[in-house]
Protein backbone atom coordinates (compact mmCIF):
# COMPACT_ATOMS: atom_id res chain seq x y z
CA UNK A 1 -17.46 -13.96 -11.48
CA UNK A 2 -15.68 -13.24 -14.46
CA UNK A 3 -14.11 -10.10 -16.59
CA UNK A 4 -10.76 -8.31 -15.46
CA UNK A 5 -10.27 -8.13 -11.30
CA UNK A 6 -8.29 -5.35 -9.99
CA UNK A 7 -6.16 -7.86 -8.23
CA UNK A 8 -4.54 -8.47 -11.78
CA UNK A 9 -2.79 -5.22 -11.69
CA UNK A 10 -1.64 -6.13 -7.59
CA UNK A 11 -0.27 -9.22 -8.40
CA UNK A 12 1.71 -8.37 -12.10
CA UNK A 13 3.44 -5.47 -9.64
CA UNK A 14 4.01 -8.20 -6.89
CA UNK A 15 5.90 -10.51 -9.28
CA UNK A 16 7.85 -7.56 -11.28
CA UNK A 17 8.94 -5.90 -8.15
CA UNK A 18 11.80 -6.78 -5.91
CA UNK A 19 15.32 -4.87 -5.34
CA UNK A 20 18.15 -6.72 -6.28
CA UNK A 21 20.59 -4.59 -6.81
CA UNK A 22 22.06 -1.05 -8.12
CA UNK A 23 23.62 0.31 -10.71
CA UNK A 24 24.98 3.36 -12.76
CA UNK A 25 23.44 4.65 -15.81
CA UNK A 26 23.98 7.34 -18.30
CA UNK A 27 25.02 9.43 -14.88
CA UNK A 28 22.04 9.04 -12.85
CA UNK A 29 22.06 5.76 -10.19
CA UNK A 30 19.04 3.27 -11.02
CA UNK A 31 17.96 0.44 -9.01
CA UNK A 32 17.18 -2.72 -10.96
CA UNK A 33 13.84 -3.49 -9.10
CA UNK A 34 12.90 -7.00 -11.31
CA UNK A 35 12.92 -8.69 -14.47
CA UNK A 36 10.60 -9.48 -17.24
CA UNK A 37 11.92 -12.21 -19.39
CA UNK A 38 15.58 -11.51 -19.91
CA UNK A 39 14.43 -8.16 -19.86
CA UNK A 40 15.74 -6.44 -16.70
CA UNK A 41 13.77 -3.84 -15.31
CA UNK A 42 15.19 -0.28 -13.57
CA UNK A 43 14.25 2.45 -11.49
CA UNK A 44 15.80 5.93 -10.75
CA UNK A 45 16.61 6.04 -6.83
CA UNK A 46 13.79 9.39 -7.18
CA UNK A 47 11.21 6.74 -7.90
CA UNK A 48 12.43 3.98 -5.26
CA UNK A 49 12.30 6.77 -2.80
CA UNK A 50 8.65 7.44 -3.98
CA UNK A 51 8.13 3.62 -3.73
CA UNK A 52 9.34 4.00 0.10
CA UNK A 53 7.23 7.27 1.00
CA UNK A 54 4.00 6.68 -1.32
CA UNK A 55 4.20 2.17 -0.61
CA UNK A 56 3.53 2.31 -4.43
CA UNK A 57 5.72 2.28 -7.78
CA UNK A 58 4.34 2.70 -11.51
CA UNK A 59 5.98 1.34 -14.37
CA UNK A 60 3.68 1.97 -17.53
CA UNK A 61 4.39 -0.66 -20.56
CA UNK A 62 6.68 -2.54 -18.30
CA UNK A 63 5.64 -5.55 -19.43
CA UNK A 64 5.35 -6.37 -23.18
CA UNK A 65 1.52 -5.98 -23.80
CA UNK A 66 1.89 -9.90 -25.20
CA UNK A 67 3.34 -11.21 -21.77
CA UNK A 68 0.20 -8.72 -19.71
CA UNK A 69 -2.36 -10.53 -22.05
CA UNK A 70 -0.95 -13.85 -20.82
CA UNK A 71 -0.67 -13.16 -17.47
CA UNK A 72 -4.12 -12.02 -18.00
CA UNK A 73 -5.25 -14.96 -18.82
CA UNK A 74 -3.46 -17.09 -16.53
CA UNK A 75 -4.56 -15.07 -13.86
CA UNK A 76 -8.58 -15.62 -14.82
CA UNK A 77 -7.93 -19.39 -15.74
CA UNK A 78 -6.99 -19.73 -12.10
CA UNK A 79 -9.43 -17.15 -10.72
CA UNK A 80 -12.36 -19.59 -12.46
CA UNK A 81 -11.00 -22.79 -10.57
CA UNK A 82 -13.22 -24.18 -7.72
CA UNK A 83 -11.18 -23.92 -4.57
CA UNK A 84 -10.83 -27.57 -3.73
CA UNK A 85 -8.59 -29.05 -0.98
CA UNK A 86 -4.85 -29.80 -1.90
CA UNK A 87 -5.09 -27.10 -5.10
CA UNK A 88 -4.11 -23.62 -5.24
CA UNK A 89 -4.55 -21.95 -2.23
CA UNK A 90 -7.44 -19.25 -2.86
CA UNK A 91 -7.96 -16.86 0.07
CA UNK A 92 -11.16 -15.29 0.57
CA UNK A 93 -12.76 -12.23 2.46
CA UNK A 94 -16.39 -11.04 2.75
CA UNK A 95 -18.09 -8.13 0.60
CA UNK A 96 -18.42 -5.30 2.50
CA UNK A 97 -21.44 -4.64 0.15
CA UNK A 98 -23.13 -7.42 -0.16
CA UNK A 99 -22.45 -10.18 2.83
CA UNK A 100 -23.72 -13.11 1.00
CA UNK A 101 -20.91 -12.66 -1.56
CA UNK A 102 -17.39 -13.30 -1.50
CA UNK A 103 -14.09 -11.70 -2.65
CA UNK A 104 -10.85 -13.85 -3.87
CA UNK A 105 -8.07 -11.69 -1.84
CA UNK A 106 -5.18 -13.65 -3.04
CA UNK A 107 -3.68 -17.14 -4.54
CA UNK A 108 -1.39 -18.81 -3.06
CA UNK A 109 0.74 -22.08 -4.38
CA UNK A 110 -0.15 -20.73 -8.37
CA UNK A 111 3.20 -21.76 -9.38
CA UNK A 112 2.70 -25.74 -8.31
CA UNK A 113 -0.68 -25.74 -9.96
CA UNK A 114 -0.27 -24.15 -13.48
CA UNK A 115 1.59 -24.82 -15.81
CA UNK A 116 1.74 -21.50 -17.08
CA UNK A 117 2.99 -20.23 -14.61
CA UNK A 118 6.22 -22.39 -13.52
C-alpha cells in the first residue's frame, strides 16, 4: 500500500519526545521534552502532567513543515521496502478487517538501513 499511514504521526512523536531535563522560563517551569535540529523543544509541566494522565502530548508545527515532508518521505521510502532478511526490521500484525491482509506495526533498525535517517 501506499499514501500517508497513521503510523507517520506515532513515530515523528516517538522520535521528538523524550525528557531530558527542566528548566525556567519567562516564570513558568518548562520541561525540554526533545529536539528538532538544534532546535530544542519545551513543554509547560501543565502539559507533561497531561502527557502522564492522558499517555499523549500534542505539539502542533513542532517540526518545521520542511523537516515533516522529509520525514514523510523517509518514512514511505522505507514503508515500500520488501521485508527481506538482514534489512530493516518490519513488524507485522493481521487486519482485523480483512484477514488476508496485513498491517506494518512498526520498523525497527531504520537508522542502520537509510541513509536518511542516520
Amino acid at each position: 500500500q501506499s499514501g500517508n499511514h497513521p503510523y507517520v504521526m506515532g513515530f515523528v512523536i516517538g522520535v521528538v519526545v523524550m525528557l531530558m531535563f527542566s528548566k525556567r522560563s519567562g516564570g513558568q517551569e518548562e520541561v525540554q521534552v526533545g529536539q528538532v535540529g538544534e532546535k530544542p523543544l519545551h513543554t509547560k509541566l501543565s502539559e507533561l502532567r497531561d502527557w502522564n494522565r492522558e499517555g499523549i502530548l500534542v505539539r502542533r508545527n513542532a517540526i518545521p513543515p520542511e523537516k515533516l515532508t522529509l520525514l514523510k518521505r523517509y518514512l514511505q521510502e522505507m514503508h515500500e521496502v520488501p521485508p527481506t532478511k538482514g534489512g530493516l526490521w518490519k513488524y507485522f500484525e493481521a487486519d482485523a478487517t480483512n484477514s488476508s491482509n496485513r498491517i506494518l506495526n512498526r520498523i525497527e533498525k531504520f537508522t542502520t538501513y537509510h541513509k536518511g535517517m542516520k
